[in-house]
Protein backbone atom coordinates (compact mmCIF):
# COMPACT_ATOMS: atom_id res chain seq x y z
CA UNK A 1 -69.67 14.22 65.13
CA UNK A 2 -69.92 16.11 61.68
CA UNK A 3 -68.29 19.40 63.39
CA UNK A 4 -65.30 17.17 64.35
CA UNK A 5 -64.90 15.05 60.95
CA UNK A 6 -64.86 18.30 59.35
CA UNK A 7 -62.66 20.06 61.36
CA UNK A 8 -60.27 17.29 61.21
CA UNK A 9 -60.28 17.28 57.29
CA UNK A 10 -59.69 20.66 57.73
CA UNK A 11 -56.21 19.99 59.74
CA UNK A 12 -55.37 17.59 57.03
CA UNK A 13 -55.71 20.25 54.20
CA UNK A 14 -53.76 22.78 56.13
CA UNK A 15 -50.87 20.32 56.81
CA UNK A 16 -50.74 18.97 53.16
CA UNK A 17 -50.92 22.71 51.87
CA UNK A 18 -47.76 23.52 54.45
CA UNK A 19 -46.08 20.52 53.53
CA UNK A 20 -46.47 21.42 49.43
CA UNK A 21 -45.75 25.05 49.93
CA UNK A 22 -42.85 24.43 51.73
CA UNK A 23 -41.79 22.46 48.97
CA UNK A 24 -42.50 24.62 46.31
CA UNK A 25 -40.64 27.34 47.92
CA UNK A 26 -37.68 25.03 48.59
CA UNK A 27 -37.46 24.42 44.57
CA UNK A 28 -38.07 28.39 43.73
CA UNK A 29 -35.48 29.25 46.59
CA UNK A 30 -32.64 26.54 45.48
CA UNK A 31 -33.37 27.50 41.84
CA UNK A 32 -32.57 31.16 41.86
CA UNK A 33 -29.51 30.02 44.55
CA UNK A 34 -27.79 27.85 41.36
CA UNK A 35 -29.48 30.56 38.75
CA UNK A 36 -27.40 33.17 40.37
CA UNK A 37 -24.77 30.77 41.68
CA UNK A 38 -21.35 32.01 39.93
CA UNK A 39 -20.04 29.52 36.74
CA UNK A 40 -17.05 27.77 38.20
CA UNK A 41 -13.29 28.17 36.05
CA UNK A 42 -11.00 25.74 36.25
CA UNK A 43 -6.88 26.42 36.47
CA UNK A 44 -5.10 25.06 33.40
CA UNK A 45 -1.80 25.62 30.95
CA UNK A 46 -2.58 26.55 27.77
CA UNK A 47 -0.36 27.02 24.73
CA UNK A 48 -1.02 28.41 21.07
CA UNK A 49 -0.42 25.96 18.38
CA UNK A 50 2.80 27.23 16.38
CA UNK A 51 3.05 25.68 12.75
CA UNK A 52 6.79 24.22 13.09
CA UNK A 53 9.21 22.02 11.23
CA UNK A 54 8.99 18.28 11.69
CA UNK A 55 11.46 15.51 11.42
CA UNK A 56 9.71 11.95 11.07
CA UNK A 57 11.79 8.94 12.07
CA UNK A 58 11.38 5.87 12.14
CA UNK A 59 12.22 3.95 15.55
CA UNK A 60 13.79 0.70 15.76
CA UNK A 61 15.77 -1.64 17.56
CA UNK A 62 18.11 -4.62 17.28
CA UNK A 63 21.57 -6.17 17.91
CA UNK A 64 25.03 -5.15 16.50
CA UNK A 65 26.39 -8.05 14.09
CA UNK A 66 29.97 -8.06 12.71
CA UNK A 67 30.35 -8.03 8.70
CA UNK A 68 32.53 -10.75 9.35
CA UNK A 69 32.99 -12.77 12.46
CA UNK A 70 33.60 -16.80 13.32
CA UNK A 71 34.61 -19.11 16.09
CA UNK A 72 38.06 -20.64 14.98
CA UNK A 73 37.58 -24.48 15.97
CA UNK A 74 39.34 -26.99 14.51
CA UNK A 75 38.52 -29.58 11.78
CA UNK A 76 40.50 -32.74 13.39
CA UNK A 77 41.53 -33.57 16.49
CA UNK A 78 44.68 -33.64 17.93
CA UNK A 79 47.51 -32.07 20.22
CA UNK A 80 48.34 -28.56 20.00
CA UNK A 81 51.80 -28.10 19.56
CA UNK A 82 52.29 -24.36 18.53
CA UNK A 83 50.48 -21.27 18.90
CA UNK A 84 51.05 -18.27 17.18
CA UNK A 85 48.75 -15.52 18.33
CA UNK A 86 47.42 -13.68 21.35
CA UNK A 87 44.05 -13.31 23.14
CA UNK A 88 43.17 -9.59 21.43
CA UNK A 89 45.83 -9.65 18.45
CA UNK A 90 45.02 -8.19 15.05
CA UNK A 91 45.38 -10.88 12.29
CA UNK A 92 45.91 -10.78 9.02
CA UNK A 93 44.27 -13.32 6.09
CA UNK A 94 46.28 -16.26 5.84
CA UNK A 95 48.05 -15.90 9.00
CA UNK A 96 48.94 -19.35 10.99
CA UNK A 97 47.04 -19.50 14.39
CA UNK A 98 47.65 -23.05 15.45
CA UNK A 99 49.39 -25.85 14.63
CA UNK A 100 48.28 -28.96 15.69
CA UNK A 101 50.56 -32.68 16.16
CA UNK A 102 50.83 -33.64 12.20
CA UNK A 103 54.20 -35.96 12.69
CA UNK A 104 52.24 -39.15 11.70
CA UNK A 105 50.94 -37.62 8.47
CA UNK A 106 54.29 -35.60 7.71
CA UNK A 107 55.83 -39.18 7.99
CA UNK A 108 53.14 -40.97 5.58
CA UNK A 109 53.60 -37.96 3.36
CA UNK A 110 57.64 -38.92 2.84
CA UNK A 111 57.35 -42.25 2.35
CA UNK A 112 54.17 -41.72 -0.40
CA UNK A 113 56.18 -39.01 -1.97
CA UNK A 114 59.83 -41.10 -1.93
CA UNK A 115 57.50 -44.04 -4.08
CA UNK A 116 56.78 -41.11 -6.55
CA UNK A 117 60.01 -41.74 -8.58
CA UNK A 118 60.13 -45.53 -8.77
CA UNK A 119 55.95 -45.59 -9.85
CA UNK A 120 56.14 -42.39 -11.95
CA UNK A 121 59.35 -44.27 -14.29
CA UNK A 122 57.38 -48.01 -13.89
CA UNK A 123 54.57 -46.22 -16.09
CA UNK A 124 56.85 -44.32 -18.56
CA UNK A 125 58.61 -48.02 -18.96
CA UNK A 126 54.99 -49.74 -19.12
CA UNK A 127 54.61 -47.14 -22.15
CA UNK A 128 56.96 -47.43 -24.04
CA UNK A 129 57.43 -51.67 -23.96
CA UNK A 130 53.62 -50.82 -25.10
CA UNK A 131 54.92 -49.44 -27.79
CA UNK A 132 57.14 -52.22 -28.93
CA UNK A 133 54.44 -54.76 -28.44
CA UNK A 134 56.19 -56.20 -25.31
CA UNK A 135 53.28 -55.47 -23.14
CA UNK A 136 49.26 -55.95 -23.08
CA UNK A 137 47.44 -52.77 -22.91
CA UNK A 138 45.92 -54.20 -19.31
CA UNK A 139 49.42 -53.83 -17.78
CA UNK A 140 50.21 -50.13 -18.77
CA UNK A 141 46.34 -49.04 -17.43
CA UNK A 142 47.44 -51.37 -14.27
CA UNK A 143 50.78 -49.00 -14.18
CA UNK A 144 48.67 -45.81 -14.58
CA UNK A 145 46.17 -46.43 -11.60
CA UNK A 146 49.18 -47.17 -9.40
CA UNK A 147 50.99 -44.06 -10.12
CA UNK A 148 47.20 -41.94 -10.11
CA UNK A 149 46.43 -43.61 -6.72
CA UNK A 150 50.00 -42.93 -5.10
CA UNK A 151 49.60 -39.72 -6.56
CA UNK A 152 46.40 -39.13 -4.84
CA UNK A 153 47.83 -40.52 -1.23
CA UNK A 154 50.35 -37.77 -1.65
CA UNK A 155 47.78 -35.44 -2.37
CA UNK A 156 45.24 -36.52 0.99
CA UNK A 157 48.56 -36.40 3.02
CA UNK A 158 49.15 -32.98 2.24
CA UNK A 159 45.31 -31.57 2.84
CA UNK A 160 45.00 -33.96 6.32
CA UNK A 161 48.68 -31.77 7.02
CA UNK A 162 46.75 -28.25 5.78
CA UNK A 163 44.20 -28.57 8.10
CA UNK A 164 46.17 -29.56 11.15
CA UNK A 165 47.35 -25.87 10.74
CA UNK A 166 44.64 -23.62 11.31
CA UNK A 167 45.06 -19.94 9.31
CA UNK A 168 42.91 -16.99 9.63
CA UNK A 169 40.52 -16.60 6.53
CA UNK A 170 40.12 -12.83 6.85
CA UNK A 171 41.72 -9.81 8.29
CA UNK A 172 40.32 -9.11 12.04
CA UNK A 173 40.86 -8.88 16.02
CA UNK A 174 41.44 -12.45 18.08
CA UNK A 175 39.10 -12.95 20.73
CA UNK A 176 40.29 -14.88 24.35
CA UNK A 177 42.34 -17.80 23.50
CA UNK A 178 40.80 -21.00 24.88
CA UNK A 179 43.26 -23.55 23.83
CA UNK A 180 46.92 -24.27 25.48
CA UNK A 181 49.95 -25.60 24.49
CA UNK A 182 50.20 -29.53 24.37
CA UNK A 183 46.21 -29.98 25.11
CA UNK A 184 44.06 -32.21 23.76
CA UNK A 185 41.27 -30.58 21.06
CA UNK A 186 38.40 -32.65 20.23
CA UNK A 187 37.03 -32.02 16.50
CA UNK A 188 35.07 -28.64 16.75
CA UNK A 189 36.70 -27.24 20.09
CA UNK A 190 35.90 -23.48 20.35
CA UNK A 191 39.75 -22.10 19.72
CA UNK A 192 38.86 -18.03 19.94
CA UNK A 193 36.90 -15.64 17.99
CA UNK A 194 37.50 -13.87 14.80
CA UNK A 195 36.11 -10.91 14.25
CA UNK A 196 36.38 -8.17 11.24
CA UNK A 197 35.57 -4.92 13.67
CA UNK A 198 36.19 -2.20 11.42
CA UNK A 199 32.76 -2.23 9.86
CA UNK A 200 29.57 -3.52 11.73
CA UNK A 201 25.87 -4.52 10.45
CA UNK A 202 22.68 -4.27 12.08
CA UNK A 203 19.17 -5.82 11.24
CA UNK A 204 16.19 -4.33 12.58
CA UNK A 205 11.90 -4.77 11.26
CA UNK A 206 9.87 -2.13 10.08
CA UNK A 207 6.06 -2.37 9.45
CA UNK A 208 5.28 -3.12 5.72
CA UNK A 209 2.80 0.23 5.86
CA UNK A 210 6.06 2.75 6.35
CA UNK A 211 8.19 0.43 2.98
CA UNK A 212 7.28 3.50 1.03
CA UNK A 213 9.79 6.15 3.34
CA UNK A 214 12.73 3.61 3.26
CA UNK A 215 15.36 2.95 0.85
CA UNK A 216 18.88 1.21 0.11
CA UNK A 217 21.55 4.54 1.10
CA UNK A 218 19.40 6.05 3.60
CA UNK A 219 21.26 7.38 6.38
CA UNK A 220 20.40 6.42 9.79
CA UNK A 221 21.21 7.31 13.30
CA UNK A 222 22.45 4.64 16.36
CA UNK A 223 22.48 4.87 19.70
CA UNK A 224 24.30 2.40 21.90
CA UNK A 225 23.92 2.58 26.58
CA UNK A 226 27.39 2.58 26.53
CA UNK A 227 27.46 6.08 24.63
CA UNK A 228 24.03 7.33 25.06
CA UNK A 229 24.47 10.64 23.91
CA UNK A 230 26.54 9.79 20.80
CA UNK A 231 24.86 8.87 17.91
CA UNK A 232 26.49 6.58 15.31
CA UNK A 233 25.88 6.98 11.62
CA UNK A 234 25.16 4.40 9.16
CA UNK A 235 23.09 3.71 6.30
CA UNK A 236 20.75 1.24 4.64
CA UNK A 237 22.26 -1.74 2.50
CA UNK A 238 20.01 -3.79 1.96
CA UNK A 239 15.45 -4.64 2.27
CA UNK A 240 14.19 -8.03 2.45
CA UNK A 241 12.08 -8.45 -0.57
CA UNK A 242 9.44 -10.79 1.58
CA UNK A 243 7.43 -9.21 4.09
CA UNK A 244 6.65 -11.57 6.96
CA UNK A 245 3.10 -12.98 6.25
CA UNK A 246 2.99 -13.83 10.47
CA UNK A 247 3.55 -10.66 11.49
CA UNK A 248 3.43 -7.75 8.31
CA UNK A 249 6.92 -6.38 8.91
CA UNK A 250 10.06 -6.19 6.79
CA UNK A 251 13.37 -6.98 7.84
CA UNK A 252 15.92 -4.65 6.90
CA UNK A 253 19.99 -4.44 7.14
CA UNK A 254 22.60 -1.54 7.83
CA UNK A 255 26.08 -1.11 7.94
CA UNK A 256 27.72 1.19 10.61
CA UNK A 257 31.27 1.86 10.51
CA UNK A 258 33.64 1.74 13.19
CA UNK A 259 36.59 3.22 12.64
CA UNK A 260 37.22 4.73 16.25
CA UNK A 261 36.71 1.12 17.75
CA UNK A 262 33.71 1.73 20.27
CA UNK A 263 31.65 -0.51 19.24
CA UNK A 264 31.35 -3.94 19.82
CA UNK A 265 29.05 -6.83 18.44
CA UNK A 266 25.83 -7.85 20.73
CA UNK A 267 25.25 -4.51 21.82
CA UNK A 268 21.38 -3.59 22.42
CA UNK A 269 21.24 -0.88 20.11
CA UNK A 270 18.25 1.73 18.86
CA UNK A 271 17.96 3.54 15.72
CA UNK A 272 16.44 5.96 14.37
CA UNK A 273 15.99 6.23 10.19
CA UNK A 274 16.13 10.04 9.18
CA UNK A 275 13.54 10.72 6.67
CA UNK A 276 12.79 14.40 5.05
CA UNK A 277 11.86 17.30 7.23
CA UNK A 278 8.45 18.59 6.56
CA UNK A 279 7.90 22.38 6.89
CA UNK A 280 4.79 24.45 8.60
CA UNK A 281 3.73 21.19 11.07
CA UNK A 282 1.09 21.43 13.55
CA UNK A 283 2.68 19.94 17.23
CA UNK A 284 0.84 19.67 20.12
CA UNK A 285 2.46 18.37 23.36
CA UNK A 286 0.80 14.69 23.94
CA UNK A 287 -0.20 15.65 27.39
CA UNK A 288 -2.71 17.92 25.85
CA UNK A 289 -4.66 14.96 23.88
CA UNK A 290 -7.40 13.35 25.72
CA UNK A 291 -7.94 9.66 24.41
CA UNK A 292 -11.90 9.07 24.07
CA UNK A 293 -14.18 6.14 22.57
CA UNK A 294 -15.17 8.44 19.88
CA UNK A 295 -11.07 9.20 18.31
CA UNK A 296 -8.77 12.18 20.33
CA UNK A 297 -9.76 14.92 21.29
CA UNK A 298 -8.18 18.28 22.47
CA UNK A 299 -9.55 21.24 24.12
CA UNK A 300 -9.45 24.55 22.16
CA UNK A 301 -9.67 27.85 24.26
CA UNK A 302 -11.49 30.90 23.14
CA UNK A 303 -12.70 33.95 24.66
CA UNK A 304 -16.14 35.11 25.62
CA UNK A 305 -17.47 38.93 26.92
CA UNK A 306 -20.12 38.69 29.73
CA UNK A 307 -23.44 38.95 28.52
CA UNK A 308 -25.03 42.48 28.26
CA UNK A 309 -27.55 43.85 30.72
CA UNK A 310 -26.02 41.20 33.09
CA UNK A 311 -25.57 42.41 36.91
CA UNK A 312 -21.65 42.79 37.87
CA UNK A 313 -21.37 40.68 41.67
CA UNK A 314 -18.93 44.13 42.12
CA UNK A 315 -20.56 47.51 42.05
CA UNK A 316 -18.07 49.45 39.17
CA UNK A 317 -16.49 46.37 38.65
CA UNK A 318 -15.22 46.32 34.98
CA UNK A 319 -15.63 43.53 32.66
CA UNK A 320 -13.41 40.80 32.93
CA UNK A 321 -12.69 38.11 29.58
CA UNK A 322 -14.35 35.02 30.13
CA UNK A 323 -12.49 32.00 29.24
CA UNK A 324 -14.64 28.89 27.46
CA UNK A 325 -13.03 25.63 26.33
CA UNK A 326 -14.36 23.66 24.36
CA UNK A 327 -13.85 19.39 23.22
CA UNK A 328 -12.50 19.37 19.59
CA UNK A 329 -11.93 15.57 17.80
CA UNK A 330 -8.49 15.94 15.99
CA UNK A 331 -6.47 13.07 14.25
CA UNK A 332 -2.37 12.40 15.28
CA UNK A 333 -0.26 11.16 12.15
CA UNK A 334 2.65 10.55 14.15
CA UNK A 335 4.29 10.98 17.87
CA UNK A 336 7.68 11.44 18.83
CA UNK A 337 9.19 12.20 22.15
CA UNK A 338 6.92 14.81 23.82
CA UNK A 339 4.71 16.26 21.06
CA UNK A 340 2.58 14.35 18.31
CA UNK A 341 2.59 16.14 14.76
CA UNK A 342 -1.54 16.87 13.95
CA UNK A 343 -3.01 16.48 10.50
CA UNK A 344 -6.60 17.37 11.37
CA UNK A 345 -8.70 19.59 13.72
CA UNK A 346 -6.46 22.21 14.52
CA UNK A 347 -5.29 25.15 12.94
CA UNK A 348 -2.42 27.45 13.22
CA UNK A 349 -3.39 30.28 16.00
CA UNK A 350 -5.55 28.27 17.93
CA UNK A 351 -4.79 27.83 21.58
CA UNK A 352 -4.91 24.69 23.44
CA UNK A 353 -5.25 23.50 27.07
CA UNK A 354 -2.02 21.59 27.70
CA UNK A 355 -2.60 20.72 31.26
CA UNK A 356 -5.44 20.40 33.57
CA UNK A 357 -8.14 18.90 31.15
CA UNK A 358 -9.08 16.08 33.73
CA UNK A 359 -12.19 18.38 35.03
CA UNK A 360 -12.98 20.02 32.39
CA UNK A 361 -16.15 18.78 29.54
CA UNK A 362 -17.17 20.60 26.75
CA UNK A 363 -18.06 24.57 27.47
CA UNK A 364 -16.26 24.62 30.90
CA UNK A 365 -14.92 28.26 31.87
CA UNK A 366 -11.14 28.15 32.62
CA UNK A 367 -8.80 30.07 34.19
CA UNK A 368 -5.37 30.21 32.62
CA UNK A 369 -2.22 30.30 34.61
CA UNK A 370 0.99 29.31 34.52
CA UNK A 371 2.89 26.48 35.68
CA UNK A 372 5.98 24.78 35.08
CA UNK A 373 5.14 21.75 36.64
CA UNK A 374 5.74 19.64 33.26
CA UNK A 375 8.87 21.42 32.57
CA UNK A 376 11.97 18.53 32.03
CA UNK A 377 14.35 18.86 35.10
CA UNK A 378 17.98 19.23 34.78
CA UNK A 379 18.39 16.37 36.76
CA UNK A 380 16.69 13.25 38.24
CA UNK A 381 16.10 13.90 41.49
CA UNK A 382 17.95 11.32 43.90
CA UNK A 383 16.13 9.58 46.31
C-alpha cells in the first residue's frame, strides 16, 4: 500500500515537472523568437519643413447689396394712364416713370387757382378800407384766412397732382415692369425695381479677436459661383463700432465696384480680406497633423545607425539607415486651404511624415517612399 501511494506521488511530480518545464521553455523559446524577431517599418510620405512666405486672410461670407436700390410703388391709388419706361431701362434722377389718373385733382386745382384773383384783391380791399376806418380789424383777419386757406387748397392740389406722377429719385437700371396701362394700383403696389448697379456693398461678420488686422481702406478680394475663378476687388468702408454681445463678432461693410456689369445684388458671395504677407513661415500640409486629447501633434523623422556589435540577418550585408519617427506636440496659428502656418514645435530642416501616420506611435521605424496619392487631380473624375 505504501509502495503504491508513493509511486503514485511520484507520477504526480513527474507530470507537474513536465507540465512546468514545458512551460518554461515555451516562455524562453517565444522570448528569444520576438527578441530576435525583426522591428517592423511602416510605408509613409514624408516632407522637410521649408520656411515660406505666408498670406493670412480672413474668410467670410455674405450677400451682395446695392448702394442704392428701391421698389417703385406708388403713394395713392389710382388708374395708370401713362408709362414712360421699360422693363431693364437706365433712368436718370428725376425722370417720370408713371403717371397715374389725376383729372379730378387737375380740375379742383383750376377752379382753387381761378378764386385766387377775386380772394387775393378782397384782402388788399379789406386793407386798405382798414385803413380809412371803414372796417373792424375782425373783418380784414377774416379776409386773410380766406385767401391763406384758398391758398393752401391750391397748394394740397398741386402735391396730391405730384405724387400721382411717380419720378425716379436716383440714377439706376429699371427692373420688370409689373404695372399696365389703364390698371388699377392699390396704394403700395410693387411698380418695378430701382437699382443704382454701378457700385455694390457687401456686409459680412468677423470675430471681435481678429478687429486688430482690419481697417476702413483695406482691400479685399470677392468671389461670386457665377465667376468662380474671377476675383472682384473692393475695399473696407466702414466697422460697426458695437460688437455683438450674443455672439462676439463685428459686422463690417464693403463697397465693390461694378463697372463691367457682372454683378448683380443677392448673389452668395465669399471674401477674402488681404492682410500683410509674413516672411520665413513654417507650413505643414494639414494631413500631416494628428489631432490628440493632449493639443496636435506631428511626427518628426530622424535617422538612426544599427547598433554596433549587432548581427546583420545578411552575411556581408552593409548597413542600412534606420528610420525612427517620433510624436512631437506643435501649436497651428492659422489654416488655409491645404497647409496650416506653425508657430511652435517645429523648426526649419526638420522632416515630417505627411501621410501614413495612422499606424505609427511614438519611436515606430518607417520606411519612406513615395506616393502621389494626395496629389490634386486635374480633373474630377466623372462617375
Amino acid at each position: 500500500m505504501k509502495k503504491w501511494t508513493l509511486s503514485m506521488l511520484l507520477l504526480v511530480v513527474l507530470i507537474f515537472g513536465s507540465v512546468i518545464g514545458f512551460n518554461l521553455f515555451k516562455q524562453k523559446m517565444m522570448g528569444e523568437y520576438f527578441a530576435n524577431m525583426p522591428v517592423p517599418s511602416y510605408p509613409v510620405t514624408t516632407m522637410e519643413v521649408t520656411p515660406k512666405d505666408w498670406t493670412p486672410r480672413i474668410a467670410a461670407i455674405g450677400f451682395i447689396e446695392p448702394i442704392q436700390g428701391i421698389d417703385i410703388s406708388n403713394e395713392s391709388s389710382g388708374i395708370v394712364r401713362a408709362i414712360h419706361f421699360e422693363s431693364g431701362q437706365k433712368v436718370k434722377a428725376g425722370d417720370v416713370l408713371l403717371e397715374l389718373d389725376a383729372d379730378v385733382e387737375k380740375a379742383n386745382l383750376r377752379s382753387a387757382q381761378g378764386r385766387v384773383h377775386s380772394v387775393e384783391a378782397n384782402l388788399k380791399r379789406t386793407r386798405q378800407l382798414l385803413n380809412r376806418g371803414s372796417v373792424s380789424q375782425g373783418q380784414l383777419d377774416e379776409a386773410q384766412a380766406s385767401y391763406q386757406e384758398l391758398i393752401g387748397q391750391v397748394d394740397s392740389l398741386k402735391a396730391t397732382i405730384a405724387r400721382r406722377t411717380i419720378r425716379a429719385p436716383f440714377d439706376g437700371v429699371m427692373g420688370i415692369r409689373n404695372a399696365f396701362l389703364g390698371q388699377y394700383l392699390n396704394a403700395g403696389t410693387d411698380i418695378a425695381r430701382l437699382e443704382d448697379s454701378s457700385q455694390f456693398r457687401i456686409r459680412f461678420t468677423i470675430p471681435q479677436t481678429r478687429i486688430a488686422d482690419i481697417a476702413v481702406g483695406q482691400a479685399l478680394n470677392i468671389f461670386v459661383d457665377a465667376y468662380p475663378a474671377t476675383p472682384f476687388e473692393g475695399e473696407v468702408t466702414a466697422i460697426e463700432p458695437q460688437v455683438n454681445p450674443d455672439s462676439g463678432v463685428v459686422q463690417v461693410q464693403a463697397s465693390i465696384p461694378n463697372q463691367d456689369g457682372k454683378l448683380r445684388s443677392g448673389m452668395f458671395a465669399k471674401l477674402d480680406v488681404q492682410l500683410p504677407v509674413q516672411h520665413e513661415q513654417i507650413l505643414v500640409p494639414q494631413t500631416a497633423i494628428n489631432f490628440t486629447l493632449y493639443g496636435q501633434t506631428v511626427y518628426v523623422v530622424s535617422k538612426q545607425q544599427p547598433e554596433e556589435g549587432k548581427e546583420k540577418e545578411k552575411p556581408n550585408a552593409e548597413d542600412e539607415t534606420v528610420y525612427i519617427a517620433k510624436q512631437r506636440v506643435i501649436e497651428v496659428a492659422e489654416r488655409e486651404d491645404d497647409y496650416a502656418r506653425v508657430v511652435k514645435g517645429l523648426k526649419a530642416g526638420e522632416v515630417i511624415v505627411t501621410t501614413g501616420q495612422v499606424r505609427l506611435s511614438n519611436g515606430s521605424h518607417v520606411k519612406l517612399v513615395e506616393d502621389d496619392a494626395l496629389d490634386t487631380p486635374e480633373s474630377a473624375p466623372q462617375l
